[in-house]
N, C-alpha and C. Protein backbone atom coordinates (compact mmCIF):
# COMPACT_ATOMS: atom_id res chain seq x y z
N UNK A 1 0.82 -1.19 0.00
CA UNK A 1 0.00 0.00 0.00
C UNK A 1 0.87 1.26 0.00
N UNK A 2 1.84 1.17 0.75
CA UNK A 2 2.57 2.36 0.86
C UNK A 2 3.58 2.55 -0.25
N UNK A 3 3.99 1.59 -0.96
CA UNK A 3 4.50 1.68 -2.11
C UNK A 3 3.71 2.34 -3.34
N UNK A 4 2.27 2.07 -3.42
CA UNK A 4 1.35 2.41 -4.41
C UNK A 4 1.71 3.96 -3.80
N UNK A 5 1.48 4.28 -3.12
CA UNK A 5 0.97 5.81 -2.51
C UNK A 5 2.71 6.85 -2.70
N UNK A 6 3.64 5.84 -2.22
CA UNK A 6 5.36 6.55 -2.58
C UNK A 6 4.97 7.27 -4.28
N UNK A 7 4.67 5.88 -5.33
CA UNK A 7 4.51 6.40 -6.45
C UNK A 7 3.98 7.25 -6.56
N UNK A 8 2.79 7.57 -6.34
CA UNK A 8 1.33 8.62 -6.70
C UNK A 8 2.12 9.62 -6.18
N UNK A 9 3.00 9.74 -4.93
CA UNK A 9 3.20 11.02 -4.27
C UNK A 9 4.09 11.98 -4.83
N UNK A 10 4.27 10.90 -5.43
CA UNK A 10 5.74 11.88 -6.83
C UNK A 10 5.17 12.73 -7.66
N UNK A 11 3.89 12.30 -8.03
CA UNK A 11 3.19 13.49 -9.13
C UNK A 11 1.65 13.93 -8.50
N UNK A 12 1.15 14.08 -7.60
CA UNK A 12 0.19 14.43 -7.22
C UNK A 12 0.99 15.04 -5.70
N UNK A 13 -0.18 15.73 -4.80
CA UNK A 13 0.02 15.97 -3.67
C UNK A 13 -0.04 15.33 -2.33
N UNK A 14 -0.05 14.13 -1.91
CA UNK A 14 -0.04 13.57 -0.96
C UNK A 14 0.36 13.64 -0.30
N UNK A 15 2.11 14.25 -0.35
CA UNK A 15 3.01 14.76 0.32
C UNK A 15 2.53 16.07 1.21
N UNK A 16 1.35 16.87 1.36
CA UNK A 16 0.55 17.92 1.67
C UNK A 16 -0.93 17.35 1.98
N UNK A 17 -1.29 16.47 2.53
CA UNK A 17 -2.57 15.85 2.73
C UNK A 17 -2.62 15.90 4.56
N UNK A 18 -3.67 16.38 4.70
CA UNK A 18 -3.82 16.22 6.38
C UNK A 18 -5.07 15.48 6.74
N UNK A 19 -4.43 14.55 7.22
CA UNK A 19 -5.23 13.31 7.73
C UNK A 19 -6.81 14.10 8.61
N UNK A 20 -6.73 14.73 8.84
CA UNK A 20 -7.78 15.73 9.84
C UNK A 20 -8.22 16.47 9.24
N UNK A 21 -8.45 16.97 8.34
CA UNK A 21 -8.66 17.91 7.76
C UNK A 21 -10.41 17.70 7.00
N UNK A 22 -11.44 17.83 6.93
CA UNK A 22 -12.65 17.82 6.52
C UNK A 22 -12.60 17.32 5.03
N UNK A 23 -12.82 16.65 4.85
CA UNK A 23 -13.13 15.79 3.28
C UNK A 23 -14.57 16.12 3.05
N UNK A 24 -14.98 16.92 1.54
CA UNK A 24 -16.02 16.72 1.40
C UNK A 24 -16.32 16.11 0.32
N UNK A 25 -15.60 15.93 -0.63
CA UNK A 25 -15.25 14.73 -2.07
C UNK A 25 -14.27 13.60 -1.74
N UNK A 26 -14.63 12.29 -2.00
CA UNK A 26 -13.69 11.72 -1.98
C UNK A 26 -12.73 11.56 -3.83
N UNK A 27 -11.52 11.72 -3.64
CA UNK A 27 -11.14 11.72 -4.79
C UNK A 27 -10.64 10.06 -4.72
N UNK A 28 -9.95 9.48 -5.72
CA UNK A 28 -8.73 8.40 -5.34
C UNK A 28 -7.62 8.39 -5.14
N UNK A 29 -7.27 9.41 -5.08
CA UNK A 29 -5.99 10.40 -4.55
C UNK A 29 -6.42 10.33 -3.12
N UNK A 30 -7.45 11.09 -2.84
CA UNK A 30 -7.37 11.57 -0.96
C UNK A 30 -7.82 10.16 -0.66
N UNK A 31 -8.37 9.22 -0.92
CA UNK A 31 -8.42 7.64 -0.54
C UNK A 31 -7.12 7.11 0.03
N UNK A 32 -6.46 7.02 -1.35
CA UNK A 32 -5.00 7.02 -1.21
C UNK A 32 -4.51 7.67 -0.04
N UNK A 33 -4.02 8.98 -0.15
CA UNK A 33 -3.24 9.42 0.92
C UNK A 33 -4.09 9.47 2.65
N UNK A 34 -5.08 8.78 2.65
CA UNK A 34 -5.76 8.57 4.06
C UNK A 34 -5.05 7.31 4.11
N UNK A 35 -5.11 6.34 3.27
CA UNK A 35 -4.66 5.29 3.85
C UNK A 35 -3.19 5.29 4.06
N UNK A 36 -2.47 5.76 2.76
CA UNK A 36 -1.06 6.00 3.19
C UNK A 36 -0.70 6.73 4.60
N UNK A 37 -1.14 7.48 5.14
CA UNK A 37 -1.29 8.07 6.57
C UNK A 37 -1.51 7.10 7.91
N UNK A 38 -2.72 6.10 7.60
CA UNK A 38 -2.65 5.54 8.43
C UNK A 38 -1.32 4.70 8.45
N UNK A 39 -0.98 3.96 7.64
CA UNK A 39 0.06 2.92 7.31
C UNK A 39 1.46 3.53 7.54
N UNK A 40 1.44 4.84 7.83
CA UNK A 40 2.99 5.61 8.54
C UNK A 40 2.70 6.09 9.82
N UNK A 41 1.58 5.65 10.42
CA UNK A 41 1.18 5.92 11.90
C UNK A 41 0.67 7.27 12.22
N UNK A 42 0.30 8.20 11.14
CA UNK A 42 0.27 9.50 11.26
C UNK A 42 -0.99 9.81 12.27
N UNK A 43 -1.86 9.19 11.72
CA UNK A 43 -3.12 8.74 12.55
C UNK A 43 -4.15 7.46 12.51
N UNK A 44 -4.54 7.08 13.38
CA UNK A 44 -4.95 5.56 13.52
C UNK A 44 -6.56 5.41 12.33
N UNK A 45 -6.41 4.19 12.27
CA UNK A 45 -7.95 4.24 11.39
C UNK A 45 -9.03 4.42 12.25
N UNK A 46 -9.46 4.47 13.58
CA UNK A 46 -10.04 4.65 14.22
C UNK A 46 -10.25 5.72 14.06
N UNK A 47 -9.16 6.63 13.90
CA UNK A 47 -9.71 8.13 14.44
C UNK A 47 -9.92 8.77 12.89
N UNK A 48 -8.95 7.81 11.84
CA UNK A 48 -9.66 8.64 10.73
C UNK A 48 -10.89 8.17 10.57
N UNK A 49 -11.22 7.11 10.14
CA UNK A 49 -12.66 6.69 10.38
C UNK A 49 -13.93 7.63 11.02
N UNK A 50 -13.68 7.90 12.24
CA UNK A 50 -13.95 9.10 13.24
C UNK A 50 -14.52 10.28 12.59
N UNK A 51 -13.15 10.64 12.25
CA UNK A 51 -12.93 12.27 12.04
C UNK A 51 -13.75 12.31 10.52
N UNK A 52 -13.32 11.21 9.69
CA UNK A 52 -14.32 11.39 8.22
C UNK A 52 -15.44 10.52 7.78
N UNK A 53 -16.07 10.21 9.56
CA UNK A 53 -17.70 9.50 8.70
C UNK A 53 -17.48 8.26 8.43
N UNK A 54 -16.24 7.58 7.97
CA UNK A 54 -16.37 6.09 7.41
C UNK A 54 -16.53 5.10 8.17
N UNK A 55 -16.45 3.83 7.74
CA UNK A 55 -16.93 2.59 8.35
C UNK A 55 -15.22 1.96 7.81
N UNK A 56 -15.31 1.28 9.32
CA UNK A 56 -14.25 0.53 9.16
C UNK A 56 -13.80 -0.58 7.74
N UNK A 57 -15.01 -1.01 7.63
CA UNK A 57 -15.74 -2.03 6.32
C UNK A 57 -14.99 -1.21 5.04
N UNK A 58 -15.49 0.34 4.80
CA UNK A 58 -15.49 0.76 3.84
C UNK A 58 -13.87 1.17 3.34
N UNK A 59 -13.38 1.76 4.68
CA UNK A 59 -11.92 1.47 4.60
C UNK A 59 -11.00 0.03 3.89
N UNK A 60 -11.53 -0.78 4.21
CA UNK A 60 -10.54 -2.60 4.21
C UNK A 60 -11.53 -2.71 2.68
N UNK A 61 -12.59 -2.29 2.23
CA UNK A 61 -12.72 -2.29 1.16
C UNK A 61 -11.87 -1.29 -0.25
N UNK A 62 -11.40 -0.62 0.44
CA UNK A 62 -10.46 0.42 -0.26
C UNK A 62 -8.93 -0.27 -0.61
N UNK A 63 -8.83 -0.69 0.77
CA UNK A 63 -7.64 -1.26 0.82
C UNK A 63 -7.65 -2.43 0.23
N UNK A 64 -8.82 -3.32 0.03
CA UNK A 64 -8.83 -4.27 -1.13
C UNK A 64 -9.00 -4.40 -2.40
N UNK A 65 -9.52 -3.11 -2.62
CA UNK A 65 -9.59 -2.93 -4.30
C UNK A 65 -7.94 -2.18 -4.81
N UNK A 66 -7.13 -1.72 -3.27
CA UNK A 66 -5.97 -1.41 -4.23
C UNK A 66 -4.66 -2.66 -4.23
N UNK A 67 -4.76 -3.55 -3.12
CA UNK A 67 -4.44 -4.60 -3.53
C UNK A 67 -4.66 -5.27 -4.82
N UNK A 68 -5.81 -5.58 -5.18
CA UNK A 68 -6.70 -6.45 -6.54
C UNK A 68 -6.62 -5.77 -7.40
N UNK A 69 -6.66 -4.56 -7.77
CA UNK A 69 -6.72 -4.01 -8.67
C UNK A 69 -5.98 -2.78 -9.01
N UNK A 70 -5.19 -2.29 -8.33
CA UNK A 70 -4.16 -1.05 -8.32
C UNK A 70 -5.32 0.12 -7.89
N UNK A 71 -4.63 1.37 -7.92
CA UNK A 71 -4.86 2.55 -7.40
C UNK A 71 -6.18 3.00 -8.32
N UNK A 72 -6.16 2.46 -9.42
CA UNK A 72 -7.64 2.82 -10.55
C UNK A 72 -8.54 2.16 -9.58
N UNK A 73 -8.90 1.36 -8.92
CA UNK A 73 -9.94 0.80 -8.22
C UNK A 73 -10.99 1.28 -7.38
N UNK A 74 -10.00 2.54 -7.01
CA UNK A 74 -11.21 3.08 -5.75
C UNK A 74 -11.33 4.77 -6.47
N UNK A 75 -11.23 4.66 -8.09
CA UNK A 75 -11.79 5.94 -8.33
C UNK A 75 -13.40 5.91 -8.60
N UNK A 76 -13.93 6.64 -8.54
CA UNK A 76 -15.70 7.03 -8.12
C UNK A 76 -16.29 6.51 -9.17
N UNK A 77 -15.64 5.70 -10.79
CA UNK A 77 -16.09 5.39 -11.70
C UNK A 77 -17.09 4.37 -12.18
N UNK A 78 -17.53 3.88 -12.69
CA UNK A 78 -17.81 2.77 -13.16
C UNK A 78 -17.22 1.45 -13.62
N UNK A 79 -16.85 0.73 -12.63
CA UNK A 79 -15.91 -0.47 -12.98
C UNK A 79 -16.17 -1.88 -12.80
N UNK A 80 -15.36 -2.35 -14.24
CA UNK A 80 -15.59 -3.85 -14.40
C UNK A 80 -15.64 -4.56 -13.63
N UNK A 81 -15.23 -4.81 -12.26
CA UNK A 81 -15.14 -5.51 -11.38
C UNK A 81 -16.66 -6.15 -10.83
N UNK A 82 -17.10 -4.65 -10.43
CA UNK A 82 -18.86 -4.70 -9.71
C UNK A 82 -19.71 -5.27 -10.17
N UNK A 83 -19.42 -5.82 -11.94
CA UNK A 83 -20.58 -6.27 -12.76
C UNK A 83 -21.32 -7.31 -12.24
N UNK A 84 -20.47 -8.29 -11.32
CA UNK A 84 -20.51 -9.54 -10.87
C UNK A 84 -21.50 -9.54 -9.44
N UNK A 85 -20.83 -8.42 -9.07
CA UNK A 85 -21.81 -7.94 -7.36
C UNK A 85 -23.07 -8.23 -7.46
């Protein structure tokens, strides 16, 4: 995970992302750099969870579509995967 997120951070902003900070879009970028945050201890999933509304569920589902499917997985799109759901 934190390797996916090293990459992305090279050309996007992640490197400037505050775990606390009010989300009102999720992009797949700020997906990304929430989880990359938790995974450097910056802040726990508990408290991001907390602080932005989510479900623990919805988190480990993030984190499984970027396992399975790379960083395209958890953008807001329409994807091949769900057809099956």
């Amino acid at each position: 995970m934190i390797e996916a997120a090293k990459r992305h951070s090279e050309n996007y902003w992640i490197k400037d992302f505050d775990p606390r900070a009010r989300i009102t879009r999720w992009t797949h970028i700020r997906k990304l750099a929430l989880i990359f945050e938790i995974d450097r201890g910056m802040i726990s999933e508990a408290e991001a969870c907390s602080v932005h509304g989510i479900s623990t569920d919805e988190l480990a589902e993030w984190r499984l579509r970027i396992a399975n499917y790379g960083v395209d997985a958890i953008k807001a799109t329409k994807q091949p995967w769900r057809r099956g759901e």
